[in-house]
PDB file of N, CA and C in Angstrom:
ATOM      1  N   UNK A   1       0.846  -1.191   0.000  1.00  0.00           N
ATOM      2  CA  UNK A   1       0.000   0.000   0.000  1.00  0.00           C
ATOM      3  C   UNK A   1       0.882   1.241   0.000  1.00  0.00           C
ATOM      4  N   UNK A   2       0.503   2.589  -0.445  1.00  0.00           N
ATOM      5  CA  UNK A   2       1.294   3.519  -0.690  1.00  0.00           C
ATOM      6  C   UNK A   2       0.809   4.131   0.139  1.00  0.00           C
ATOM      7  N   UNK A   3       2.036   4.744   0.742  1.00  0.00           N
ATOM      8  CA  UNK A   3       2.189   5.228   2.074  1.00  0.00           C
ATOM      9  C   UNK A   3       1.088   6.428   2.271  1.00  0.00           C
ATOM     10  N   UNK A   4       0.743   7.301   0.837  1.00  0.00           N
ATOM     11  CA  UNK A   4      -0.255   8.641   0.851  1.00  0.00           C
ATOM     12  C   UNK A   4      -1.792   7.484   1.607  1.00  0.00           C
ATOM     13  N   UNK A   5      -1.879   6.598   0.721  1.00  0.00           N
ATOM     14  CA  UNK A   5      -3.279   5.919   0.564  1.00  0.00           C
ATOM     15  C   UNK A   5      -3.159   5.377   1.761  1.00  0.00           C
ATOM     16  N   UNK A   6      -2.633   4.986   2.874  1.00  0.00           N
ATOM     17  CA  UNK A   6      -2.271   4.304   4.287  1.00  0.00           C
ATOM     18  C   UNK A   6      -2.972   5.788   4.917  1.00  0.00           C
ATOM     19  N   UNK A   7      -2.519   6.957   4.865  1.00  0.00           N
ATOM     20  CA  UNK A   7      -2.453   8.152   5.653  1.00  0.00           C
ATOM     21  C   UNK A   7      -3.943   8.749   5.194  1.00  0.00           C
ATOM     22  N   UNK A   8      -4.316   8.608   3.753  1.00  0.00           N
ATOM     23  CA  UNK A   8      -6.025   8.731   3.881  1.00  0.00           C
ATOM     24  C   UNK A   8      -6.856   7.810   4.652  1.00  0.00           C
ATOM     25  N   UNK A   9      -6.488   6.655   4.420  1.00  0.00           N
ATOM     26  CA  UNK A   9      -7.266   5.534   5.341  1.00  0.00           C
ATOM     27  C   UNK A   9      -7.252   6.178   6.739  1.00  0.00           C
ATOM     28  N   UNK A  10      -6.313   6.120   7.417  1.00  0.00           N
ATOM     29  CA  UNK A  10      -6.517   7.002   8.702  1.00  0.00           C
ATOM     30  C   UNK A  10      -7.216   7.994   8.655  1.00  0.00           C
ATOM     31  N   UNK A  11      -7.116   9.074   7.990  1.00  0.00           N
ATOM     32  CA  UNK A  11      -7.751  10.100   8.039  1.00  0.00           C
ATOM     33  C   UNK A  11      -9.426  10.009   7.596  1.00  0.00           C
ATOM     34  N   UNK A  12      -9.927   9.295   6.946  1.00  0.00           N
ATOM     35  CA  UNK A  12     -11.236   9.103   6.745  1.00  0.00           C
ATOM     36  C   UNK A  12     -11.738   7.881   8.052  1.00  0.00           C
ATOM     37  N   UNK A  13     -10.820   7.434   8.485  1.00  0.00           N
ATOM     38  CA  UNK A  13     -11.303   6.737   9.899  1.00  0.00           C
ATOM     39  C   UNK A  13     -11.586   7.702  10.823  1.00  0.00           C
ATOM     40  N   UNK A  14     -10.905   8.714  10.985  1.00  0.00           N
ATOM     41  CA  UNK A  14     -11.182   9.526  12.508  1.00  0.00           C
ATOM     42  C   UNK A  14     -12.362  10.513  11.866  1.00  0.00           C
ATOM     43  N   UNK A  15     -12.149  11.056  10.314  1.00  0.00           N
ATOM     44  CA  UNK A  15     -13.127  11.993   9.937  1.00  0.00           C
ATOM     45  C   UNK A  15     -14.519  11.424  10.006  1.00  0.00           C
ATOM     46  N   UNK A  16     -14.678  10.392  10.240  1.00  0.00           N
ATOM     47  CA  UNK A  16     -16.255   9.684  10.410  1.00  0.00           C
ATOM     48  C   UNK A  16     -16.484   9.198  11.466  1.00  0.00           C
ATOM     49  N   UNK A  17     -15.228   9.408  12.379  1.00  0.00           N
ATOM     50  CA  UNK A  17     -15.972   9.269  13.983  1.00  0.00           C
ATOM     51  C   UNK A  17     -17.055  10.458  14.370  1.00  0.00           C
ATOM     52  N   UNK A  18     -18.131  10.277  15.152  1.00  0.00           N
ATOM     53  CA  UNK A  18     -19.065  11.191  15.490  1.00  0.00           C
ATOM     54  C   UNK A  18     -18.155  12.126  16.455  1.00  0.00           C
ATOM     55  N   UNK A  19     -17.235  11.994  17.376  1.00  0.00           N
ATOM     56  CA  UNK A  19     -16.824  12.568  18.638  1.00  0.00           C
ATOM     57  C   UNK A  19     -15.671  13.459  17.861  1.00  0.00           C
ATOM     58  N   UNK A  20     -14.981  13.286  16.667  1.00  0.00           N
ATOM     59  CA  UNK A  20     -13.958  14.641  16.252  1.00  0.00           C
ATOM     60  C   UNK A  20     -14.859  15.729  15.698  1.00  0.00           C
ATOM     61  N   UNK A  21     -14.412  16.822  15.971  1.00  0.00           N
ATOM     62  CA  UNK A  21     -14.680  17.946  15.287  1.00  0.00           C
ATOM     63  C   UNK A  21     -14.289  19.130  14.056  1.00  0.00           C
ATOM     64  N   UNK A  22     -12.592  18.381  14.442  1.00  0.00           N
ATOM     65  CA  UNK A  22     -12.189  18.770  13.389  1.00  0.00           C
ATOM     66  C   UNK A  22     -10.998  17.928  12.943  1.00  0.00           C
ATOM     67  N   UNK A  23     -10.372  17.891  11.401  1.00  0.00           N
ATOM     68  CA  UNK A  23      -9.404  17.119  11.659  1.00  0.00           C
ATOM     69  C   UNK A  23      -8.909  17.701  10.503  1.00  0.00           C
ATOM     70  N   UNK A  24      -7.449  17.669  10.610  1.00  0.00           N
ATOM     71  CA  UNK A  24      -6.621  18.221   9.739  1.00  0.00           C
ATOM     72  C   UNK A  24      -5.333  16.636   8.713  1.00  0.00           C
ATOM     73  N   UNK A  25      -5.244  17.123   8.221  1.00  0.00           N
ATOM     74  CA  UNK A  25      -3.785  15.690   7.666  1.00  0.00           C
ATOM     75  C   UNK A  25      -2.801  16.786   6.828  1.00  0.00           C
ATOM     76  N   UNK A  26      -1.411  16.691   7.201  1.00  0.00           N
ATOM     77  CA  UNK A  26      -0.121  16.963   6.479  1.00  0.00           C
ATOM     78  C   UNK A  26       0.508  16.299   6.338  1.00  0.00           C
ATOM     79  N   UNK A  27       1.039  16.266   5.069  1.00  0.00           N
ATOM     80  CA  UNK A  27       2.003  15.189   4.664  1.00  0.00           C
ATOM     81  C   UNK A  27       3.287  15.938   4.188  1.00  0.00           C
ATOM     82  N   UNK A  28       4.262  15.811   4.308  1.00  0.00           N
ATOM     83  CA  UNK A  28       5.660  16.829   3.908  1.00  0.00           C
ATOM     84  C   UNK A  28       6.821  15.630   3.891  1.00  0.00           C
ATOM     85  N   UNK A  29       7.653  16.402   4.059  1.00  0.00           N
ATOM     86  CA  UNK A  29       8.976  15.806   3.948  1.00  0.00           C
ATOM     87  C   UNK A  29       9.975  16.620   4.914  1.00  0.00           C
ATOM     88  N   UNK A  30      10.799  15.425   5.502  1.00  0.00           N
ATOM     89  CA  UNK A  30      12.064  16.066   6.367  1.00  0.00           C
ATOM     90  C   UNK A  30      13.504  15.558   5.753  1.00  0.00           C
ATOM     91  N   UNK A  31      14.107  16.170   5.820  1.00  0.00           N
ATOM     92  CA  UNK A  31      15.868  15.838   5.613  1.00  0.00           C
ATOM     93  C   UNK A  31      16.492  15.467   6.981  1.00  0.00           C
ATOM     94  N   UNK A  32      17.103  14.584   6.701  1.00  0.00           N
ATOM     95  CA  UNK A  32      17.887  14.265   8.099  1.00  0.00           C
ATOM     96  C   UNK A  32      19.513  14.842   7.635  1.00  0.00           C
ATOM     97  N   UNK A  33      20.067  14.336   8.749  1.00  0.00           N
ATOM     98  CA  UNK A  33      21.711  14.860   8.449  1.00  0.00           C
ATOM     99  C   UNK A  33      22.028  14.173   7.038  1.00  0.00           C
ATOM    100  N   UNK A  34      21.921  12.879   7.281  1.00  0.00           N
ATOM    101  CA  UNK A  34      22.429  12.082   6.187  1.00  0.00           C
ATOM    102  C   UNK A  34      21.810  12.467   4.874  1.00  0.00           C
ATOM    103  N   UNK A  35      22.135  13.481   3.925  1.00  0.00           N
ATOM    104  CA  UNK A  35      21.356  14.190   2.709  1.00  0.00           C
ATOM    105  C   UNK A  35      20.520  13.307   1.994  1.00  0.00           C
ATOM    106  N   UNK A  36      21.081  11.988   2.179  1.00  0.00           N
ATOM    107  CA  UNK A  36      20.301  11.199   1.083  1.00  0.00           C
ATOM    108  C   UNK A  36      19.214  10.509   1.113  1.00  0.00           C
ATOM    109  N   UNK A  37      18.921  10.791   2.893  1.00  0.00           N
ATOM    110  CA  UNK A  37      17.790  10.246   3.620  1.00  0.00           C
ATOM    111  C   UNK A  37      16.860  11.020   3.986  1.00  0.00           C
ATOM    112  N   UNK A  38      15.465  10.922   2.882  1.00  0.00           N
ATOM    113  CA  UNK A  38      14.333  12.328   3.061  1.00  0.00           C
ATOM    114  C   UNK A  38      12.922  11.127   3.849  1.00  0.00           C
ATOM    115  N   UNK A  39      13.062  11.441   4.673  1.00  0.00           N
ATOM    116  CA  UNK A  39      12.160  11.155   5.780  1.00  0.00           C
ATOM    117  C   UNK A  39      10.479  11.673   5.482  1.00  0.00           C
ATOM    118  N   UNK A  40       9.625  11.134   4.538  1.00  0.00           N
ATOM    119  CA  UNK A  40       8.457  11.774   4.445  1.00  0.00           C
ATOM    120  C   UNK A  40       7.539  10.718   5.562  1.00  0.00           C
ATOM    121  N   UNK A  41       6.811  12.400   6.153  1.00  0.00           N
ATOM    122  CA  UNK A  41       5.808  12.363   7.457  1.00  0.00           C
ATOM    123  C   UNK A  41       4.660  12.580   7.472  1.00  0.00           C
ATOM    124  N   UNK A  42       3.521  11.974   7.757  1.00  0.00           N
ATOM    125  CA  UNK A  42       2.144  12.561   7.969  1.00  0.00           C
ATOM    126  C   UNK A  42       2.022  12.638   9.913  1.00  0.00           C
ATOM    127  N   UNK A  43       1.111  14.075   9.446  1.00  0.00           N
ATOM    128  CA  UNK A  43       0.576  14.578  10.689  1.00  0.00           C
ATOM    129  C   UNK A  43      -0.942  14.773  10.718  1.00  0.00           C
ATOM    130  N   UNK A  44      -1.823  13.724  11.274  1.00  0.00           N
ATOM    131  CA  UNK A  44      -3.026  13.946  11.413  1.00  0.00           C
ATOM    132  C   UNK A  44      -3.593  14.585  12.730  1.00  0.00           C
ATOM    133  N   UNK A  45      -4.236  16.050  12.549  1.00  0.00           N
ATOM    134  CA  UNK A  45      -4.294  16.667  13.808  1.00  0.00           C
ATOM    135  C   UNK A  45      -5.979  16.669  14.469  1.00  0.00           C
ATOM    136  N   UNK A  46      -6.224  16.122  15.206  1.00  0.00           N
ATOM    137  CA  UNK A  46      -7.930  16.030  15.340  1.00  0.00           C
ATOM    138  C   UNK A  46      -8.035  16.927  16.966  1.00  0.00           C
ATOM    139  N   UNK A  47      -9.156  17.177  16.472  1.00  0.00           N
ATOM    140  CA  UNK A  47      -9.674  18.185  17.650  1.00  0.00           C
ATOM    141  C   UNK A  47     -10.908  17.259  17.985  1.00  0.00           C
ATOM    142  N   UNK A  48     -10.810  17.033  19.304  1.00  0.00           N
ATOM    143  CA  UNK A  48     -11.640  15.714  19.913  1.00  0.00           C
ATOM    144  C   UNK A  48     -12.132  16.118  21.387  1.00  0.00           C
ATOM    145  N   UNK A  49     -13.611  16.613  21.516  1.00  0.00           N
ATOM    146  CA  UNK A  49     -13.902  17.059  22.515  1.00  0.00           C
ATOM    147  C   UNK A  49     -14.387  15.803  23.747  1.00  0.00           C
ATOM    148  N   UNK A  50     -14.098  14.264  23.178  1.00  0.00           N
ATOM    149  CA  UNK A  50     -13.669  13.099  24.315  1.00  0.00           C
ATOM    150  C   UNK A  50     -12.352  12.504  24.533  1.00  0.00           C
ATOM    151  N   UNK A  51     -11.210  13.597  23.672  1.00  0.00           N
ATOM    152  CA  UNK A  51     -10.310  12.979  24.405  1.00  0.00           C
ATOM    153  C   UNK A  51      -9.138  13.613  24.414  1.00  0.00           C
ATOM    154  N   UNK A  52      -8.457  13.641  25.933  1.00  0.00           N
ATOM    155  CA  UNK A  52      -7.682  14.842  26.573  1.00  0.00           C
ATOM    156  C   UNK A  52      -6.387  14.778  25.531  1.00  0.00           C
ATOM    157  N   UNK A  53      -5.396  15.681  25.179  1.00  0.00           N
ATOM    158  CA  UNK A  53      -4.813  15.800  24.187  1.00  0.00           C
ATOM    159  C   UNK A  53      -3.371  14.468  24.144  1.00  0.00           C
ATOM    160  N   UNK A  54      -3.916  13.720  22.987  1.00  0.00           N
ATOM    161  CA  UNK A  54      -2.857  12.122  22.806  1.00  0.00           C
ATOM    162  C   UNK A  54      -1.961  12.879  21.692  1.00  0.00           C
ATOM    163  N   UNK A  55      -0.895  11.958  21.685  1.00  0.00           N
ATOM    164  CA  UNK A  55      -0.387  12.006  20.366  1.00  0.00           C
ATOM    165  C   UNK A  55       0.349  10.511  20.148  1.00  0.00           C
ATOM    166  N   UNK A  56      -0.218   9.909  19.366  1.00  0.00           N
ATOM    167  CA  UNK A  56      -0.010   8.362  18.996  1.00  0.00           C
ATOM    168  C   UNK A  56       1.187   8.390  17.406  1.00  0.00           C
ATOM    169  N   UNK A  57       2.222   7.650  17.349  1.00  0.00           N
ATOM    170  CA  UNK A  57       3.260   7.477  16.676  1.00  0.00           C
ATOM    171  C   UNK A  57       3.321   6.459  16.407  1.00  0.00           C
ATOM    172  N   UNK A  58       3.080   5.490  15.176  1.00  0.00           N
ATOM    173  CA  UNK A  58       3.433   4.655  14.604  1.00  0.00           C
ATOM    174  C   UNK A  58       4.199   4.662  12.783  1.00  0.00           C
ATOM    175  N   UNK A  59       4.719   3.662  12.943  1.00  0.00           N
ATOM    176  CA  UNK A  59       5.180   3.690  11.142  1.00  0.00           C
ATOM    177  C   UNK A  59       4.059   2.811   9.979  1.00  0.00           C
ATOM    178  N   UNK A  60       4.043   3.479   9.229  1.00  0.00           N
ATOM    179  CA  UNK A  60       3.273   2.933   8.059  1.00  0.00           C
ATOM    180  C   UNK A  60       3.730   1.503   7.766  1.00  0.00           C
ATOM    181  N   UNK A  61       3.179   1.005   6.719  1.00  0.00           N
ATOM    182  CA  UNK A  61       3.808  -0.290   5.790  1.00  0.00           C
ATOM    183  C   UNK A  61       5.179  -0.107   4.988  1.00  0.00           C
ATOM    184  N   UNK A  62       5.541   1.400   4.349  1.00  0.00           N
ATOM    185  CA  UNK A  62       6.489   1.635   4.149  1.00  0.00           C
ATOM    186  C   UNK A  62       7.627   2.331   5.188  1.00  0.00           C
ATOM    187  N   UNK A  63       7.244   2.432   6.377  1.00  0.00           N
ATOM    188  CA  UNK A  63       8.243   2.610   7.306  1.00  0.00           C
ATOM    189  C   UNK A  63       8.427   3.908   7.437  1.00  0.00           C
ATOM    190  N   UNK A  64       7.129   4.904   6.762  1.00  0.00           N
ATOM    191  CA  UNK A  64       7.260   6.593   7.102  1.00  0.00           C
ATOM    192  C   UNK A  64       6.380   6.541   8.601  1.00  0.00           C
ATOM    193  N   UNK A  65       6.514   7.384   9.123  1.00  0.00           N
ATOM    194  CA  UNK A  65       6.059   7.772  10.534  1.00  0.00           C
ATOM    195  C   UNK A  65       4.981   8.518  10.187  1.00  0.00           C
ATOM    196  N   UNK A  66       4.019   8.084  10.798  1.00  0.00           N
ATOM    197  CA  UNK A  66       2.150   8.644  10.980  1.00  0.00           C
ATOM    198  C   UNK A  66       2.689   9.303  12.592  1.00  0.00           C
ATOM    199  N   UNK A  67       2.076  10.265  12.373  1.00  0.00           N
ATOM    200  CA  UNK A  67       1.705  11.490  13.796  1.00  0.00           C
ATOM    201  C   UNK A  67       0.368  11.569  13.997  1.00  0.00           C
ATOM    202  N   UNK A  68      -0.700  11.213  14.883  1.00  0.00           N
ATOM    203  CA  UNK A  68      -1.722  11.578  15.294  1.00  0.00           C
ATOM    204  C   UNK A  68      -2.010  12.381  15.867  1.00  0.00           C
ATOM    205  N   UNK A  69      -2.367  13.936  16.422  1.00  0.00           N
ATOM    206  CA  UNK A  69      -2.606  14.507  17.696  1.00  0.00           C
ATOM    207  C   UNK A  69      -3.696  14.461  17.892  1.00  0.00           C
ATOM    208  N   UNK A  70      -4.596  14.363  19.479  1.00  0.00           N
ATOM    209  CA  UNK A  70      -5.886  14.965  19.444  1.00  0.00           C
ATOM    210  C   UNK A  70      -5.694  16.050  20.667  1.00  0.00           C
ATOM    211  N   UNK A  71      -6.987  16.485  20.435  1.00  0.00           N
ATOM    212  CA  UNK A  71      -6.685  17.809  21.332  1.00  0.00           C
ATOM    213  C   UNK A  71      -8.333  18.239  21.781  1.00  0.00           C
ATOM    214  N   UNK A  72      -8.315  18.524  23.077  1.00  0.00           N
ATOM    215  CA  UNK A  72      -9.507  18.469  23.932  1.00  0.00           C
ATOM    216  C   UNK A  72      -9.801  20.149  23.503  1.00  0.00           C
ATOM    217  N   UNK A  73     -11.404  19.888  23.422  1.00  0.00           N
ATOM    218  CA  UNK A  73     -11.351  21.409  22.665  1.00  0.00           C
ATOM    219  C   UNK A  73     -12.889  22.029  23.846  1.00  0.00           C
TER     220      UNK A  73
END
């Protein structure tokens, strides 16, 4: 699975929970020291008035890092 289409799946999971209110997704890219190693990241940011502010970190199927935040609003 490609890592964009992994990071919509998430994001249409939390966007159809009844309890978020809002939810955001970024996807970018980081450089590390090593130039040749571009680190692309998603950040899914949900505003969740049941739950006090998480931030959950796991890696995709291709081994990019998913960011979740929620945030008690």
């Amino acid at each position: 699975m490609h890592e964009y289409a992994f990071a919509q799946q998430i994001y249409e999971y939390f966007k159809n929970k009844k309890n978020v209110k809002n939810i955001t997704l970024k996807i970018g890219t980081q450089t590390s020291f090593n130039p040749k190693i571009v680190q692309e990241y998603f950040t899914i940011i949900i505003k969740n008035t049941d739950l006090e502010k998480t931030r959950l970190k796991f890696k995709t199927p291709e081994n990019m890092e998913l960011i979740i935040e929620s945030y008690e609003t």
